[in-house]
Protein backbone atom coordinates (compact mmCIF):
# COMPACT_ATOMS: atom_id res chain seq x y z
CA UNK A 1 65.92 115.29 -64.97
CA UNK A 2 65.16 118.71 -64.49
CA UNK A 3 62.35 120.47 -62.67
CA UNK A 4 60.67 123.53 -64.68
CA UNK A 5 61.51 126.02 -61.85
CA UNK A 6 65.43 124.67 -62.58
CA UNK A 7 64.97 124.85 -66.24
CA UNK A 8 63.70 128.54 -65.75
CA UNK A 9 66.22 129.72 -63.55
CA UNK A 10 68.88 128.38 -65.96
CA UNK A 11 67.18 129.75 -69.13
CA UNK A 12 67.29 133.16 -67.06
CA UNK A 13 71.05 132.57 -66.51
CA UNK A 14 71.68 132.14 -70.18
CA UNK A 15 69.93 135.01 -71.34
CA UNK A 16 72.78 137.26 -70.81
CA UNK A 17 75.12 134.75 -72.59
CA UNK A 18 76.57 134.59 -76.20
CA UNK A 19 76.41 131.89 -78.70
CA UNK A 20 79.57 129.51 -78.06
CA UNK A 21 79.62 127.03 -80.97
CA UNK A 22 77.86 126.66 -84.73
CA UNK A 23 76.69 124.02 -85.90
CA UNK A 24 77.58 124.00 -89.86
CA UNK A 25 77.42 121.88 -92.83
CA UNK A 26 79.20 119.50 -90.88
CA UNK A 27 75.91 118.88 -88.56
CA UNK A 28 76.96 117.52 -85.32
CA UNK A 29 80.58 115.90 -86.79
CA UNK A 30 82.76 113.90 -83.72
CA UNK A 31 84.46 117.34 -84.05
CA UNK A 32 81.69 119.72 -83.10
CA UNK A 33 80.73 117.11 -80.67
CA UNK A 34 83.96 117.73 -78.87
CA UNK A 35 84.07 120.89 -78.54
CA UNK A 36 80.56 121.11 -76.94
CA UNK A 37 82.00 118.63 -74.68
CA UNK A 38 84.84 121.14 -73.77
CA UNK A 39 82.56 123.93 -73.59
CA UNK A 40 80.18 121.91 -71.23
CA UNK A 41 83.47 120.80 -68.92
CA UNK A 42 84.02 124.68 -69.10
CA UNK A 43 80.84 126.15 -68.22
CA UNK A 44 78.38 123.94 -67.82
CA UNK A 45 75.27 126.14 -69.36
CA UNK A 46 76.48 127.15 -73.35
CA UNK A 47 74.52 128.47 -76.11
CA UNK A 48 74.31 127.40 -79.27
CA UNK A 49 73.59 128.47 -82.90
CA UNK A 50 72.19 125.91 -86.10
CA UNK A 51 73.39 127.19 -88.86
CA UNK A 52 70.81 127.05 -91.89
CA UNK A 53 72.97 124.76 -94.26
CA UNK A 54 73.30 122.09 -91.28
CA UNK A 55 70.35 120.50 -92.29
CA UNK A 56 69.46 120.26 -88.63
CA UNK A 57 66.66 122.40 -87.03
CA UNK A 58 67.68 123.28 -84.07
CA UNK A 59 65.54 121.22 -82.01
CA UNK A 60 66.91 118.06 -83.98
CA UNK A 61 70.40 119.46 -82.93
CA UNK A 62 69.90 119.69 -79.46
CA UNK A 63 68.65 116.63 -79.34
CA UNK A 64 71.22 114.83 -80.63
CA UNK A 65 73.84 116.62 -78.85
CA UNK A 66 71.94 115.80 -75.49
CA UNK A 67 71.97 112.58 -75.89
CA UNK A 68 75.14 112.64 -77.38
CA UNK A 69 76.76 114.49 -74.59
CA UNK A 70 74.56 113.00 -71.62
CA UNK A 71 73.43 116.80 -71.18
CA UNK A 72 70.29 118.69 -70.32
CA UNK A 73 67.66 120.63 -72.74
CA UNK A 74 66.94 124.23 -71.66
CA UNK A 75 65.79 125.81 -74.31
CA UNK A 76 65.32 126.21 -78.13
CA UNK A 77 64.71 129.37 -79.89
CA UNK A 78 64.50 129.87 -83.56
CA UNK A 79 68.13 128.89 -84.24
CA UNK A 80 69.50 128.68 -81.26
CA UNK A 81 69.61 126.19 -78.38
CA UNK A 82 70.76 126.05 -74.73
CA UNK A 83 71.78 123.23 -73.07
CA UNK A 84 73.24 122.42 -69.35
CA UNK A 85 75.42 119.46 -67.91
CA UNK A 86 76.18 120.30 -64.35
CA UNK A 87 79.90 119.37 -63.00
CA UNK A 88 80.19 116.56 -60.33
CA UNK A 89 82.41 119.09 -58.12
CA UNK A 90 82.46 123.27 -57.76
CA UNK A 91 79.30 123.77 -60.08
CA UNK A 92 78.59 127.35 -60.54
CA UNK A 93 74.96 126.74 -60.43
CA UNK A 94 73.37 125.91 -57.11
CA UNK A 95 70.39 124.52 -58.51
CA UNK A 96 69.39 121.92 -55.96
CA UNK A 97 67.19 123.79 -53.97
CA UNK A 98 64.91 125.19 -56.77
């Protein structure tokens, strides 16, 4: 779990970022899922966009792809949701002492 002062400092991190992945008709397929997982082993903090024929709001979507992906809610925002897994080794984001 998180602490809010960790949760802001990576919502601050991710406002300079662009959207990654879209999540389509599909909704959150075992494809989409994937890729969020590479994407995650990648970068760790990724931004995503619900598309409006998903049938997901975006909250729903993070959700699922939380739990899905064993990952961190940072934020959700209209449309578009951030979300954090931090690597076991050479994580870009120190964010133990917050």
């Amino acid at each position: 779990m998180l602490t809010g002062k960790q949760r802001a400092f990576l919502r601050g991190k991710a406002n300079t970022f662009d959207v990654i992945a879209q999540i389509g008709k599909d909704g959150l397929s075992k494809a989409s899922l994937s890729g969020l997982n590479t994407a995650l082993n990648a970068r760790e903090l990724i931004k995503i966009k619900v598309l409006p024929n998903s049938g997901l709001t975006a909250r729903e979507a993070c959700d699922a792809a939380c739990e899905a992906l064993g990952a961190e809610p940072i934020q959700v925002i209209g449309t578009i949701f951030v979300i954090f897994r931090k690597k076991e080794k050479d994580s870009e984001y120190d964010i133990s002492k917050l």
